[in-house]
C-alpha atoms as a PDB file:
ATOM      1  CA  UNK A   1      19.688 -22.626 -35.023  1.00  0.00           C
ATOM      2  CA  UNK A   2      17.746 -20.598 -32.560  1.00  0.00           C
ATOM      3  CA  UNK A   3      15.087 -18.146 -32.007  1.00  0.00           C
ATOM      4  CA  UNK A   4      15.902 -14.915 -34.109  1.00  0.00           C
ATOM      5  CA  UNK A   5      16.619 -11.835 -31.945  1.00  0.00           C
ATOM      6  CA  UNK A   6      13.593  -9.418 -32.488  1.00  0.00           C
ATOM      7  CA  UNK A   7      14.325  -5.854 -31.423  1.00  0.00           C
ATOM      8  CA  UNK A   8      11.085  -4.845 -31.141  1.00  0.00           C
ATOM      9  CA  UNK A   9      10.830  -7.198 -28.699  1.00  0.00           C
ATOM     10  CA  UNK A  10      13.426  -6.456 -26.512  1.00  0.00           C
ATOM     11  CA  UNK A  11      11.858  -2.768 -26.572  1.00  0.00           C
ATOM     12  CA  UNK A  12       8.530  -3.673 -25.825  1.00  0.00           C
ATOM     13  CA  UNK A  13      10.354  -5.545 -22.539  1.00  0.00           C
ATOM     14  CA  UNK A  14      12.091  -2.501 -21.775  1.00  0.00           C
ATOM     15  CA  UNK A  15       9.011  -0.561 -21.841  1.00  0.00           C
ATOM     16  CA  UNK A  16       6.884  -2.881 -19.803  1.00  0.00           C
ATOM     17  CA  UNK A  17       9.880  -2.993 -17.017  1.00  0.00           C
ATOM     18  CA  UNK A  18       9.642   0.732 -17.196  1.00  0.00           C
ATOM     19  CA  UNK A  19       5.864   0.979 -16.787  1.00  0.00           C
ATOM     20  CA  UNK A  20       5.855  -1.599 -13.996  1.00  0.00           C
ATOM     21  CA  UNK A  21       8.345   0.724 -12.427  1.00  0.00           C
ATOM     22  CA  UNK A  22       6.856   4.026 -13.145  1.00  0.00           C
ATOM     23  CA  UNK A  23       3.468   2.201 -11.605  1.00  0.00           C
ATOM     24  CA  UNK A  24       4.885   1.340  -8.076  1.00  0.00           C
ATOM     25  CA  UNK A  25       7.049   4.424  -7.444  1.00  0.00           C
ATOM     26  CA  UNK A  26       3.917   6.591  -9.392  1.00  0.00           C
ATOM     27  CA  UNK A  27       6.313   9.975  -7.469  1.00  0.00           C
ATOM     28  CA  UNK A  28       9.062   9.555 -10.080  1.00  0.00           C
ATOM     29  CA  UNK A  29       6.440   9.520 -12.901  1.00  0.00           C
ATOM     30  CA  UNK A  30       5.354  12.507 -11.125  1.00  0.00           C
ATOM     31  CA  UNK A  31       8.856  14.345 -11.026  1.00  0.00           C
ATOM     32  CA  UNK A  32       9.399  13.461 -14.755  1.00  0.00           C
ATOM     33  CA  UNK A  33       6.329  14.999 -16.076  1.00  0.00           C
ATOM     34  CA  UNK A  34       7.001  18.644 -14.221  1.00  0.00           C
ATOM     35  CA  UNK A  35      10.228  18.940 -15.934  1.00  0.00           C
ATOM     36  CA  UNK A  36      10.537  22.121 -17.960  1.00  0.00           C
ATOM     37  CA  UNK A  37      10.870  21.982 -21.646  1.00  0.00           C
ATOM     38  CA  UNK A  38      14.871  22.362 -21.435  1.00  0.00           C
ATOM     39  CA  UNK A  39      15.117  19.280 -19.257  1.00  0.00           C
ATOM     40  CA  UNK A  40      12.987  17.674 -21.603  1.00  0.00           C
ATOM     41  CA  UNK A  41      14.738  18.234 -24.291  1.00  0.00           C
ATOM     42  CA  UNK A  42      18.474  17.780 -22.200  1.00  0.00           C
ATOM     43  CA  UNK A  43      17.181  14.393 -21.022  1.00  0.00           C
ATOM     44  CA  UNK A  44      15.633  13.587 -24.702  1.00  0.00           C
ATOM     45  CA  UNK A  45      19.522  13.821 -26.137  1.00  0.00           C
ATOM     46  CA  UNK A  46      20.628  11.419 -23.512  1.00  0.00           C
ATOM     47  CA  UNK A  47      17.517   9.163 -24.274  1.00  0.00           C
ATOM     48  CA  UNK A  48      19.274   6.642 -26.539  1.00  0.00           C
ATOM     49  CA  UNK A  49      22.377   5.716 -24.268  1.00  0.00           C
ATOM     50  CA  UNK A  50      20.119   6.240 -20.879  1.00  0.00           C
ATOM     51  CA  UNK A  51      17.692   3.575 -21.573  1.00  0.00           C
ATOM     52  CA  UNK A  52      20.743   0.929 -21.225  1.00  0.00           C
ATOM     53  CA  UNK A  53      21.694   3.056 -17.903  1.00  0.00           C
ATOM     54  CA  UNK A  54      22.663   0.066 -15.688  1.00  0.00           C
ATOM     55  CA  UNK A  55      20.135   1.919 -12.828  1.00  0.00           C
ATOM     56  CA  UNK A  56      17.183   2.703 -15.012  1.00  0.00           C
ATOM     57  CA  UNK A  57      17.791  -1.610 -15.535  1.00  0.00           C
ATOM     58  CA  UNK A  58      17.766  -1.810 -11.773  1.00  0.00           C
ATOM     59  CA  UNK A  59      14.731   0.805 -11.720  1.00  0.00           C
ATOM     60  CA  UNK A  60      12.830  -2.048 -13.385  1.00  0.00           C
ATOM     61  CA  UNK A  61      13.840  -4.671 -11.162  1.00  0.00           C
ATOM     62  CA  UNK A  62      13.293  -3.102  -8.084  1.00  0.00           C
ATOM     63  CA  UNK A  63       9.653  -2.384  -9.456  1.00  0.00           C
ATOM     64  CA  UNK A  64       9.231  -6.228 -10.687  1.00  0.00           C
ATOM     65  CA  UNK A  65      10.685  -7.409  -7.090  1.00  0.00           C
ATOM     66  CA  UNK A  66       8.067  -5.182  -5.146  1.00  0.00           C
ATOM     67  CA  UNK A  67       5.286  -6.438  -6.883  1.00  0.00           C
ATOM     68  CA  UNK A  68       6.794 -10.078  -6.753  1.00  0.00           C
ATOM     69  CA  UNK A  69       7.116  -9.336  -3.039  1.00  0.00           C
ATOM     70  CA  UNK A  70       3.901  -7.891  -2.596  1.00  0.00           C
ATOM     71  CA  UNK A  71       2.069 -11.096  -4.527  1.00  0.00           C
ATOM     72  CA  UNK A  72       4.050 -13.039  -2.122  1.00  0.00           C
ATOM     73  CA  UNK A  73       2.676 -11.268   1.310  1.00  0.00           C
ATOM     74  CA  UNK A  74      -0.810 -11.468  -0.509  1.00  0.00           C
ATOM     75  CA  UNK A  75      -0.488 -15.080  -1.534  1.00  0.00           C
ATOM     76  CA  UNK A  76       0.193 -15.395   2.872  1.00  0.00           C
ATOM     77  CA  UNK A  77      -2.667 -14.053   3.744  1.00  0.00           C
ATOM     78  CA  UNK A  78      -4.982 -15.418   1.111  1.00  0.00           C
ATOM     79  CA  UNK A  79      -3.553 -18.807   2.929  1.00  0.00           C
ATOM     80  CA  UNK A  80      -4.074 -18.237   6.188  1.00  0.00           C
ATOM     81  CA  UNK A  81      -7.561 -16.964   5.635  1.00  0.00           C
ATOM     82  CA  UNK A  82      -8.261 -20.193   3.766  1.00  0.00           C
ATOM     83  CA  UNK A  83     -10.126 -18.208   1.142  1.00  0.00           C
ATOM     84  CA  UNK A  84     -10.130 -21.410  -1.087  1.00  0.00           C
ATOM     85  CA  UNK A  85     -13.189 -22.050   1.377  1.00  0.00           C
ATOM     86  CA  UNK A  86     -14.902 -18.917   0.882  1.00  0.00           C
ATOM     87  CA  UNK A  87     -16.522 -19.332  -2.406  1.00  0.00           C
ATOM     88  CA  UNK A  88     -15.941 -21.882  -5.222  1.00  0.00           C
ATOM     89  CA  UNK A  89     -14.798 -19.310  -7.651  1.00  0.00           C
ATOM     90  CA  UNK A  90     -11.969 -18.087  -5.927  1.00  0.00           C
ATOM     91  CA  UNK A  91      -9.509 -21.408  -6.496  1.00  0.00           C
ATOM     92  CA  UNK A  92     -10.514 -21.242 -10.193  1.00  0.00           C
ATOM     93  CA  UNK A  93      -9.926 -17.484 -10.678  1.00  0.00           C
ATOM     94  CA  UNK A  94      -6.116 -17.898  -9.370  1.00  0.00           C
ATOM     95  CA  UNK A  95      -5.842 -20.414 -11.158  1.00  0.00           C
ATOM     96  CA  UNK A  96      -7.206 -18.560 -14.294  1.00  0.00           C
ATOM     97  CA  UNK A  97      -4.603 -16.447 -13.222  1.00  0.00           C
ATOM     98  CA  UNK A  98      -1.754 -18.664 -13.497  1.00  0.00           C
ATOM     99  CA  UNK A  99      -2.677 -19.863 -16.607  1.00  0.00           C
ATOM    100  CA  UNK A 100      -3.180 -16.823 -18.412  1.00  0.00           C
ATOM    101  CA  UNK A 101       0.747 -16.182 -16.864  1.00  0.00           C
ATOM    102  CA  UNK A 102      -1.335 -12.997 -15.627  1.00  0.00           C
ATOM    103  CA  UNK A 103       1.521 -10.060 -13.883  1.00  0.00           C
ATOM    104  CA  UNK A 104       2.315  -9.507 -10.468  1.00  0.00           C
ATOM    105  CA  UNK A 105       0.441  -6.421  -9.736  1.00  0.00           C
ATOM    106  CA  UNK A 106      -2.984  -7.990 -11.554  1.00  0.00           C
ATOM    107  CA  UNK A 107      -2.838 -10.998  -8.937  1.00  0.00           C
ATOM    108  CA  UNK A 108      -2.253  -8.585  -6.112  1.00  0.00           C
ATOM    109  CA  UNK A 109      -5.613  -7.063  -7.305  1.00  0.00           C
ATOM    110  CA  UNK A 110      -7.435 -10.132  -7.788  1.00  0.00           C
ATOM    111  CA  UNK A 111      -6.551 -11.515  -4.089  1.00  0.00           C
ATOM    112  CA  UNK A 112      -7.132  -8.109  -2.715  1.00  0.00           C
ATOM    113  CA  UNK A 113     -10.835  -8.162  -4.306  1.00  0.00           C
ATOM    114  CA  UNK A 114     -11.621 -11.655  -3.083  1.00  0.00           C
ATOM    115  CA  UNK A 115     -10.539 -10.958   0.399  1.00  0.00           C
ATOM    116  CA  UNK A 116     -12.689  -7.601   0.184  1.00  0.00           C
ATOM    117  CA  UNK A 117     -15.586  -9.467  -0.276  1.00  0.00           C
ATOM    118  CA  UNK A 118     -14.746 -11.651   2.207  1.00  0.00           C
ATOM    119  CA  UNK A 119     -14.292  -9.241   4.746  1.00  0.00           C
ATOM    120  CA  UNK A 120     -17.396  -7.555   3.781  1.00  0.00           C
ATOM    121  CA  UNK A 121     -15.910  -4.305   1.656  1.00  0.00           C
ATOM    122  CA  UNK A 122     -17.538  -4.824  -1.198  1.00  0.00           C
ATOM    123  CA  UNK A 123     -20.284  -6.784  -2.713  1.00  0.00           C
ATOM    124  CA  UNK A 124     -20.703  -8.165  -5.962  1.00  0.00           C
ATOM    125  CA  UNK A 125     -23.696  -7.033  -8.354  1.00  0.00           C
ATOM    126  CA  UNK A 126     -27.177  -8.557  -8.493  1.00  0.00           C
ATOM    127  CA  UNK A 127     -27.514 -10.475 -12.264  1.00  0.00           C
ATOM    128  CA  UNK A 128     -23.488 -10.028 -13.025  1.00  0.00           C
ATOM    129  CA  UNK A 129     -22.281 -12.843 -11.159  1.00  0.00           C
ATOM    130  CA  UNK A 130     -18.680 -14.639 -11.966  1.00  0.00           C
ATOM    131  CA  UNK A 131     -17.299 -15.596 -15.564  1.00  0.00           C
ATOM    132  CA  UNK A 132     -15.594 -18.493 -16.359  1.00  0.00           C
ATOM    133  CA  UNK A 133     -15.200 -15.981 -19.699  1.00  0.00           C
ATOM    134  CA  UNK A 134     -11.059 -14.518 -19.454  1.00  0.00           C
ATOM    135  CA  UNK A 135     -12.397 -12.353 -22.106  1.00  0.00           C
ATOM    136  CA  UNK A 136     -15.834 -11.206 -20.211  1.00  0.00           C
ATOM    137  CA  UNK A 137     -13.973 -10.739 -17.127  1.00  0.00           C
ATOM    138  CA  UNK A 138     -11.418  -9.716 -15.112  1.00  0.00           C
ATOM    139  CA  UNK A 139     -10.313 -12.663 -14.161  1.00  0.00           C
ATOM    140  CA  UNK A 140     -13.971 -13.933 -13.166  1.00  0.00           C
ATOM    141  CA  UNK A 141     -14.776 -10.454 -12.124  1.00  0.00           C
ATOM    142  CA  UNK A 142     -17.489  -8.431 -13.991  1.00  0.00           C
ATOM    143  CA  UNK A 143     -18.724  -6.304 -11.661  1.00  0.00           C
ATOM    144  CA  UNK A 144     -18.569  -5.025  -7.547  1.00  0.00           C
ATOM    145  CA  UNK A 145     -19.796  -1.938  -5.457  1.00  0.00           C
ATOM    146  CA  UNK A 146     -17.958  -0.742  -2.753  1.00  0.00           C
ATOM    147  CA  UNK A 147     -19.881  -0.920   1.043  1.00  0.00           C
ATOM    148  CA  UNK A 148     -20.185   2.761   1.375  1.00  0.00           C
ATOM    149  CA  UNK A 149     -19.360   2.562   5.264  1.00  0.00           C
ATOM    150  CA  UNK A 150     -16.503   0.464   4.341  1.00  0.00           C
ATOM    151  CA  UNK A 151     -15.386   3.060   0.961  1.00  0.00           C
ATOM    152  CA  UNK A 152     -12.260   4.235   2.829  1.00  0.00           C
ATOM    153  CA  UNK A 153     -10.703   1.074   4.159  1.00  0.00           C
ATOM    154  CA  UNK A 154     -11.301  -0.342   0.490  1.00  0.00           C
ATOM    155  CA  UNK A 155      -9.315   2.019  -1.268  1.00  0.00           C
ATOM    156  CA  UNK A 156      -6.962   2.297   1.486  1.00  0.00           C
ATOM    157  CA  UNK A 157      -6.374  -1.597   0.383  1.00  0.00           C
ATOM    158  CA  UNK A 158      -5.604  -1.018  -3.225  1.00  0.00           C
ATOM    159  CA  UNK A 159      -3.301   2.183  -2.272  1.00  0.00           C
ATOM    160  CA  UNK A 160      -0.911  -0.425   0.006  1.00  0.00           C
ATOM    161  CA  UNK A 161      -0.239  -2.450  -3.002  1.00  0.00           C
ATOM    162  CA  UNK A 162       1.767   0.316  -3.877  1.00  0.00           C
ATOM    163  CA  UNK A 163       5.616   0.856  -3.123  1.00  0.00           C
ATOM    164  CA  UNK A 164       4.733   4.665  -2.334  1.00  0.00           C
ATOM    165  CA  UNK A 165       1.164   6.355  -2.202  1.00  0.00           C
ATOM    166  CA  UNK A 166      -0.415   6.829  -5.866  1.00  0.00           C
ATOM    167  CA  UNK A 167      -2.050   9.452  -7.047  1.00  0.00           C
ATOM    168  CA  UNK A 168      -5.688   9.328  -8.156  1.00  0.00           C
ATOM    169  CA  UNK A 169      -4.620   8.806 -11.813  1.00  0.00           C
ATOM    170  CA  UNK A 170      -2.880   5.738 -10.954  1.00  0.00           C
ATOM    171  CA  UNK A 171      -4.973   4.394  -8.291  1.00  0.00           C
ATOM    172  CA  UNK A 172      -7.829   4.531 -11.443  1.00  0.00           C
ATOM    173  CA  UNK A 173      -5.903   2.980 -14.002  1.00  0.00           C
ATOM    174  CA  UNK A 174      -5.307   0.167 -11.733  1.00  0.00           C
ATOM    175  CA  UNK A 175      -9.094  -0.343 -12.560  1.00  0.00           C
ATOM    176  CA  UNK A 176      -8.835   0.182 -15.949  1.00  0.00           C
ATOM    177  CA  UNK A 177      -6.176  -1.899 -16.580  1.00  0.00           C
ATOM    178  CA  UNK A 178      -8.523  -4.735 -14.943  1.00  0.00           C
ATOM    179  CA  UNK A 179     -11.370  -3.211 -17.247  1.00  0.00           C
ATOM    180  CA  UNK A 180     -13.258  -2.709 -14.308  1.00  0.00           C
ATOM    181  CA  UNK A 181     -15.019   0.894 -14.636  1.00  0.00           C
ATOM    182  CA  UNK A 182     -17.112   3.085 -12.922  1.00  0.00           C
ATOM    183  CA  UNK A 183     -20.802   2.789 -14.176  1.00  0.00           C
ATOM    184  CA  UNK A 184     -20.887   6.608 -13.299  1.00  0.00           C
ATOM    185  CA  UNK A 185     -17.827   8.819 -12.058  1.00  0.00           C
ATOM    186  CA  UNK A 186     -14.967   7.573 -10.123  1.00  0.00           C
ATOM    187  CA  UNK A 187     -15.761   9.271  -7.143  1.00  0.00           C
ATOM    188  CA  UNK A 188     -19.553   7.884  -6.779  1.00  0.00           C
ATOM    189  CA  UNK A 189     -17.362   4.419  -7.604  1.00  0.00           C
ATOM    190  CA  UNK A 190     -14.759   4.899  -4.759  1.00  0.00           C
ATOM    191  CA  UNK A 191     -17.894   5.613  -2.211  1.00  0.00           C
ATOM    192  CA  UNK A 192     -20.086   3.083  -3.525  1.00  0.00           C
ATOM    193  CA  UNK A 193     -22.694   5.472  -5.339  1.00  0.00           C
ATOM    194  CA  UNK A 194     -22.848   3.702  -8.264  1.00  0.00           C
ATOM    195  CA  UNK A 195     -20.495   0.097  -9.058  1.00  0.00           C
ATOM    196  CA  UNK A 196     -17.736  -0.861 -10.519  1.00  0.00           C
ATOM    197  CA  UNK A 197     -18.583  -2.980 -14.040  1.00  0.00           C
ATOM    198  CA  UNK A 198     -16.014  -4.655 -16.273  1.00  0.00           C
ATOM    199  CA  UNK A 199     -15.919  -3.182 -19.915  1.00  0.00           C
ATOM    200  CA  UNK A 200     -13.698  -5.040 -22.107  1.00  0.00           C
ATOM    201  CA  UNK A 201     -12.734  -2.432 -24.518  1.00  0.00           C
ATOM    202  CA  UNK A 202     -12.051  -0.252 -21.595  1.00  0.00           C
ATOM    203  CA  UNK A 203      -9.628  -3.260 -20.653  1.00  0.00           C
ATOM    204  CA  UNK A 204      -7.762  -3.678 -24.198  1.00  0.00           C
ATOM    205  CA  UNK A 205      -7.296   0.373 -24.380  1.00  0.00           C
ATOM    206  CA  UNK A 206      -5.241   0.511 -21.249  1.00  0.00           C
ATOM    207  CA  UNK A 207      -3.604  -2.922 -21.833  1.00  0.00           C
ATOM    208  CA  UNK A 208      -1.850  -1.526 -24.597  1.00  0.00           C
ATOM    209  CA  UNK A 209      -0.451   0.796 -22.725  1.00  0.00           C
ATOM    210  CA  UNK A 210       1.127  -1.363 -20.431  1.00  0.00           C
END
């Protein structure tokens, strides 16, 4: 006897491999949501057959191998800048990160934030200093402001985690999938006008729709 096969499952896989797909090439997202109501409904008959396409499979492989890569090239440079030295939370929130078996892209962010602050691009908060909380916290993380000299570079950062340039929508949800919000508008955010504060709700909302 063995585990029993759970279809719902397997399709909450396939989704996840298509979401991590649709997040790192964000232009085929794009492409798919200017199609015109016959295309829609053309490509809606094919649905059932075309999600066990042999290329929308590789689709989601090539998206789980970029962020694999990426965390790999991050992982490098998070090495060679010895950022284990750099504050005594940082060890502890990757490895808060490991144990929570925490995805690619979600690491990527983490390492990019600590070596932000390290490199002076943002700042954390006075009185919101780092969790040990998962569930108060983005991985230790419950709140930053961006240097506003520095506002470019920073989101410059987070856009190269990306196979292809994201658009604004998908550049944000990064954030919100890390339930770390704007305390005002994403704009004042992005130039460090107001900061950046981790909302847990905010976090399970757009979990579920990963």
């Amino acid at each position: 006897p063995g585990h029993d096969y759970q279809p719902e499952q397997a399709s909450n896989k396939r989704k996840l491999e298509e979401h991590e797909h649709e997040e790192a090439f964000p232009e085929e997202r794009e492409a798919k949501r200017q199609r015109t109501p016959v295309e829609a409904a053309q490509t809606g008959k094919r649905g059932a057959h075309m999600k066990e396409r042999p290329e929308q499979h590789q689709k989601a492989r090539n998206a789980q191998q970029h962020w694999a890569q990426k965390a790999g090239e991050l992982r490098g440079e998070w090495q060679q800048m010895r950022m284990w030295e750099k504050h005594d939370q940082f060890q502890s929130q990757i490895q808060m990160c490991s144990r929570l078996h925490i995805k690619s892209q979600h690491e990527c962010f983490l390492r990019q934030l600590q070596m932000a602050l390290v490199e002076g691009l943002i700042r954390l908060v006075d009185g919101k200093d780092f969790s040990a909380d998962d569930t108060q916290s983005f991985l230790g993380w419950t709140a930053f402001e961006v240097v506003p000299s520095r506002g470019a570079e920073f989101r410059r950062r987070v856009e190269e985690m990306f196979a292809n340039p994201p658009q604004d929508k998908t550049l944000n949800n990064t954030l919100r999938r890390a339930g770390l919000v704007p305390e005002r508008g994403w704009g004042e955010a992005w130039s460090g006008v107001c900061a950046f504060v981790f909302d847990a709700q905010k976090r399970a909302q757009y979990s579920g729709k990963e």
